[in-house]
Protein backbone atom coordinates (compact mmCIF):
# COMPACT_ATOMS: atom_id res chain seq x y z
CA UNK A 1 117.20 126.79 103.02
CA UNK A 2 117.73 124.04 101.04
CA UNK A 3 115.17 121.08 100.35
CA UNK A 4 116.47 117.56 98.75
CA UNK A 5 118.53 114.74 100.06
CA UNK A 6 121.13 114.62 102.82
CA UNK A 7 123.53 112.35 104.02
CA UNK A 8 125.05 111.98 107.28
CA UNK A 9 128.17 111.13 105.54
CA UNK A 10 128.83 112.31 102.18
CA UNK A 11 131.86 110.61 101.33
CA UNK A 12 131.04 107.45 102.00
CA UNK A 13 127.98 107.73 99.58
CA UNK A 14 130.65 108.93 97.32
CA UNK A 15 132.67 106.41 97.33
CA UNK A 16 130.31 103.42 96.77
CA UNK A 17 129.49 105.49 93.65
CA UNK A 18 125.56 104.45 94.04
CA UNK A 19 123.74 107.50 92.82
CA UNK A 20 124.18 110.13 90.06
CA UNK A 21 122.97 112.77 92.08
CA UNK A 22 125.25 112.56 94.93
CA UNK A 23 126.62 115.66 94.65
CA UNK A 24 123.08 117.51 94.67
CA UNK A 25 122.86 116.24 98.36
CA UNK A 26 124.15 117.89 101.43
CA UNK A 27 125.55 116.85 104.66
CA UNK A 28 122.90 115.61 107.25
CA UNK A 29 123.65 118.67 110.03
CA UNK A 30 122.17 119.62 113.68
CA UNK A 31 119.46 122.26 112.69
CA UNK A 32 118.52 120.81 109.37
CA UNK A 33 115.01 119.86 109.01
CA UNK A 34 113.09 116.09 107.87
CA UNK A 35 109.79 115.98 106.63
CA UNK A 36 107.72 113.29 109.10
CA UNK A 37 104.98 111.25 107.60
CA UNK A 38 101.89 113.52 109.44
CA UNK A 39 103.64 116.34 106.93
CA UNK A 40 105.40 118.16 109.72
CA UNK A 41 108.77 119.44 109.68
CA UNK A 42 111.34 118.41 112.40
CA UNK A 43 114.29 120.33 113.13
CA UNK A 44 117.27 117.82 114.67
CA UNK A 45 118.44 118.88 117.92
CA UNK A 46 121.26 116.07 117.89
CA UNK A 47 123.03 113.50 115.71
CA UNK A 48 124.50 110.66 117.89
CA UNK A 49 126.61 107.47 116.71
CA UNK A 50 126.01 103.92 118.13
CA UNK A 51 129.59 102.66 118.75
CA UNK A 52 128.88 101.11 122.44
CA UNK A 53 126.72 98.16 120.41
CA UNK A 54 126.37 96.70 117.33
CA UNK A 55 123.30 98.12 115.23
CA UNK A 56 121.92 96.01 112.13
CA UNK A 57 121.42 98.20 108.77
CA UNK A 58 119.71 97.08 105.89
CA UNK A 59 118.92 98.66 102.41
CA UNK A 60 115.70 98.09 100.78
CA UNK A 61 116.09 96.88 97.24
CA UNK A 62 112.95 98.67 95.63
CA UNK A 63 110.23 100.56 97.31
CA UNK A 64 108.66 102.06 94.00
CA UNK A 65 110.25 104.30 91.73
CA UNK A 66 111.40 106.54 94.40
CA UNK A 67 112.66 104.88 96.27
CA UNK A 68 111.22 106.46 99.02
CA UNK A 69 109.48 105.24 102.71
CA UNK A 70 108.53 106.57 106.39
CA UNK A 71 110.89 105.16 108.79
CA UNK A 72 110.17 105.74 112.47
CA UNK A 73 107.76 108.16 110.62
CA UNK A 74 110.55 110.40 108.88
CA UNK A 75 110.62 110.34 104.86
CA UNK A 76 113.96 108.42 104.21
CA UNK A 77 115.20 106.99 100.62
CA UNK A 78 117.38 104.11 99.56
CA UNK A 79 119.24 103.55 96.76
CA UNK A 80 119.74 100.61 93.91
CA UNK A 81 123.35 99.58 93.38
């Protein structure tokens, strides 16, 4: 296995050019695991996109130095353009 960051779409990521490490990180895939935020790994049964409604994004400017939080209690990241 492979533990570090994934994306559900990699070139997209790519082509807003918004971290160095880009491509270190792996596509986002049914089976792969996230950490949760009681330290549990959970393996994803299903990746669905919302194209019935409209569904507001946002990117956090700076968490710490990580950039790292819990959402819906599994680790996630942003980045700083």
């Amino acid at each position: 296995g492979y533990e570090g960051w994934a994306v559900i779409n990699k070139e997209i990521m790519q082509s807003l050019k918004v971290a160095s490490f880009i491509d270190r990180m792996e596509k986002l895939e049914i089976g792969d695991q996230l950490l949760t935020s009681q330290k549990q790994w959970k393996k994803i049964s299903a990746l669905q996109r919302i194209t019935d409604r409209e569904v507001n994004t946002m990117n956090i400017k700076r968490i710490d130095k990580f950039n790292n939080f819990f959402a819906g209690g599994i680790l996630a990241s942003t980045y700083e353009k």
